[in-house]
Protein backbone atom coordinates (compact mmCIF):
# COMPACT_ATOMS: atom_id res chain seq x y z
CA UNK A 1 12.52 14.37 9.22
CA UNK A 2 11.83 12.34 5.98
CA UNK A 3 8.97 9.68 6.29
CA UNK A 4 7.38 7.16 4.18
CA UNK A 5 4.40 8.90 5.48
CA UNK A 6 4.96 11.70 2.77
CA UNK A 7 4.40 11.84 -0.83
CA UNK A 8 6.82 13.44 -2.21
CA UNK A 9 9.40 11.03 -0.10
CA UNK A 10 7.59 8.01 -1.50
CA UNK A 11 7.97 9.29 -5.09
CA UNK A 12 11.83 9.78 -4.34
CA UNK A 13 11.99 6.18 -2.93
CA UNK A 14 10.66 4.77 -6.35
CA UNK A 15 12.72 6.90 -8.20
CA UNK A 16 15.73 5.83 -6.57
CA UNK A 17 14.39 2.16 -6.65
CA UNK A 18 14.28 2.16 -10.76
CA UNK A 19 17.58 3.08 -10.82
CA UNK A 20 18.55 0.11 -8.97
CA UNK A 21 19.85 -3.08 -11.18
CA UNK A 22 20.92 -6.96 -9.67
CA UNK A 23 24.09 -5.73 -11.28
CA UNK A 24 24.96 -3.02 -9.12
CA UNK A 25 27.67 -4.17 -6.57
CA UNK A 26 27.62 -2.60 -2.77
CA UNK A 27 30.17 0.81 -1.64
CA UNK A 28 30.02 -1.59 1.86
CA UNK A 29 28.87 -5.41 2.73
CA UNK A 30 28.08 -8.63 1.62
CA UNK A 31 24.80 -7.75 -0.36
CA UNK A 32 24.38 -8.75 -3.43
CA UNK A 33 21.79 -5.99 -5.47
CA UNK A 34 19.61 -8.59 -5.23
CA UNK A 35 19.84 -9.90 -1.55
CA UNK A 36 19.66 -6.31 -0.10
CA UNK A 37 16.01 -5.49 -2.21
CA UNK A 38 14.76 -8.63 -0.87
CA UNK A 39 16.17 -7.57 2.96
CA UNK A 40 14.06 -3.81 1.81
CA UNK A 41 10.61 -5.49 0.78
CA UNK A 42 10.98 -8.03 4.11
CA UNK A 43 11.87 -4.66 6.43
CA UNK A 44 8.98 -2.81 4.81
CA UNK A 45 6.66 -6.11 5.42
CA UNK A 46 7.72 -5.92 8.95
CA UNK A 47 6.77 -2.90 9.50
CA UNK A 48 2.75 -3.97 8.49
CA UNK A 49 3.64 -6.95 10.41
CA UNK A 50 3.38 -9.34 7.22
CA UNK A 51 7.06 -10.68 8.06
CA UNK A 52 7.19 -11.63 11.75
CA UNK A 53 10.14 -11.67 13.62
CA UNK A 54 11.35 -12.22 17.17
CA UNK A 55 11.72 -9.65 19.90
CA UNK A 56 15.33 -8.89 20.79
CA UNK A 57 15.98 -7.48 24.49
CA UNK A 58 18.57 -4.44 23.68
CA UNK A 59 19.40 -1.43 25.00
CA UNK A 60 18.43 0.26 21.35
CA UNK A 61 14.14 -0.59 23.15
CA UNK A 62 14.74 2.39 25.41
CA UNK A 63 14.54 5.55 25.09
CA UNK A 64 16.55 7.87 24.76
CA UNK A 65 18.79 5.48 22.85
CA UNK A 66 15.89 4.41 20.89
CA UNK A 67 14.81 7.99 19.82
CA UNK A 68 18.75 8.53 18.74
CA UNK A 69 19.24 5.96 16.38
CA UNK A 70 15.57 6.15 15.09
CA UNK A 71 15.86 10.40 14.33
CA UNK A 72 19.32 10.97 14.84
CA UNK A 73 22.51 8.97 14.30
CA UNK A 74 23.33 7.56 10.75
CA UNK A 75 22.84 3.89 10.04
CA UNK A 76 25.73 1.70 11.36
CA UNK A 77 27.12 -0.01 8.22
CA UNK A 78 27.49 -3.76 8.04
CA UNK A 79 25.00 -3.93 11.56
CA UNK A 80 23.55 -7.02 12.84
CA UNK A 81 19.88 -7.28 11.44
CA UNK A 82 17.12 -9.69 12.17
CA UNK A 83 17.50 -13.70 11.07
CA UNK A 84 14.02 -13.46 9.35
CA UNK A 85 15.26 -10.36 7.49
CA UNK A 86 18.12 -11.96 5.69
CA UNK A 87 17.20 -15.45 4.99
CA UNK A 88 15.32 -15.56 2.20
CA UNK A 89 16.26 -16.14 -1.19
CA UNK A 90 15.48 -13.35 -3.57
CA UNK A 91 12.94 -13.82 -6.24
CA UNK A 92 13.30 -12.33 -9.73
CA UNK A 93 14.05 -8.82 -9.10
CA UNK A 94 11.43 -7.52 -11.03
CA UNK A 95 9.00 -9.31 -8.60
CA UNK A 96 11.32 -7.66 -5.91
CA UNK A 97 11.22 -4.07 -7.54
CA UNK A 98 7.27 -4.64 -7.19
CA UNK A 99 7.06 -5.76 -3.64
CA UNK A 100 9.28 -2.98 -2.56
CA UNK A 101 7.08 -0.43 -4.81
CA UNK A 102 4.02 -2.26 -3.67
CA UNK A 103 4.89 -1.68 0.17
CA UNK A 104 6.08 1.65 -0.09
CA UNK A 105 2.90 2.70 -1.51
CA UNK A 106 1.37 0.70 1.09
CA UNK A 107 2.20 3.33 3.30
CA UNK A 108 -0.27 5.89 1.56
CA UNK A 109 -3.30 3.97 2.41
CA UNK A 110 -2.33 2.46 5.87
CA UNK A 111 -4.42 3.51 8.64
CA UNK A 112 -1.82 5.68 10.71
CA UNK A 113 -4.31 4.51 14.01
CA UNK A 114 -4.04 1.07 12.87
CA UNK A 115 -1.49 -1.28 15.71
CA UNK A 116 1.75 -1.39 14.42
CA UNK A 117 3.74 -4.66 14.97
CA UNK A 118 6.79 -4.36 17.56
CA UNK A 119 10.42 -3.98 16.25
CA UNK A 120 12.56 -6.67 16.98
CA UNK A 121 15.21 -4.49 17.99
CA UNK A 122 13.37 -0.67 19.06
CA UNK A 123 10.48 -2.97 20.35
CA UNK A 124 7.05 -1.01 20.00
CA UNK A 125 6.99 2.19 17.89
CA UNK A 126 3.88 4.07 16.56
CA UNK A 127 3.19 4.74 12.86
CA UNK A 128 5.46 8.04 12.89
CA UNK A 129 8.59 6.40 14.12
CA UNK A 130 8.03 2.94 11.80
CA UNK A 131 7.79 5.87 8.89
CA UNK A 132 10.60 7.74 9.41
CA UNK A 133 12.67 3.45 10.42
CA UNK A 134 11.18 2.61 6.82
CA UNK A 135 12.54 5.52 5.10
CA UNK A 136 15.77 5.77 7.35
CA UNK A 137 16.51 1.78 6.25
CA UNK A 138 15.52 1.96 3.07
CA UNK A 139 17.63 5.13 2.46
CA UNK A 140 20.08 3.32 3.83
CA UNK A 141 20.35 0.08 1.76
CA UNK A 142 20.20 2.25 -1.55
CA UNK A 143 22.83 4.66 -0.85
CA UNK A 144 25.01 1.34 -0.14
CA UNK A 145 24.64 0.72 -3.88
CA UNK A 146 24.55 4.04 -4.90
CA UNK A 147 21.09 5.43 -5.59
């Protein structure tokens, strides 16, 4: 299962990142190039628990539905995300492409023992799972505009 947690993935990730342009328009949704790398860089914030957000009581908290969508079953398109993950106004997307690289890398140094922040929608998940949910999103997001 691909994680943030590795190298090699994290290498990929930027990769795939400088490829990226606010020019680029989405295979699905209302993102803008722009919008989605600033919904990236506030998802990987989250996960350090630099963007707070409010707890949502779903099914998705429980496992074993929890443990299918975070390992198993592909990313919904067009989903229903956070508020605080979709309201703020991108800055210049350079400073974007640097807060997502930034954060990314962020993952290389974080203590793995450290508390992690609760999801608002899986609720709490330990520094493997918010890995392999940072990877898994990001992944996501960049395939929808074709990197």
């Amino acid at each position: 299962m691909k994680s943030v947690w590795d190298p090699a993935v994290r290498q990929d990730l930027a990769a795939r990142l400088q490829r990226l342009s606010p020019e680029l328009t989405p295979a699905w949704g209302r993102f803008t190039a722009p919008q989605m790398l600033a919904h990236v860089v506030d998802a990987l914030g989250m996960a350090f628990g630099d963007v707070p957000t409010k707890s949502k009581r779903l099914p998705l908290r429980h496992p074993p539905l929890k443990q299918l969508v975070i390992y198993w079953l592909p990313f919904p398109r067009n989903a229903p995300t956070a508020t605080e993950l979709i309201s703020r106004v991108p800055a210049s997307w350079d400073g974007e492409v640097g807060s997502c690289r930034t954060l990314i890398e962020r993952f290389a140094r974080e203590p793995r023992a450290r508390t992690w922040p609760e999801h608002p929608a899986f609720g709490p998940l330990d520094a493997r799972q918010w890995g392999i949910l940072a990877y898994r999103h990001t992944d996501h997001h960049f395939r929808q505009f074709g990197v």
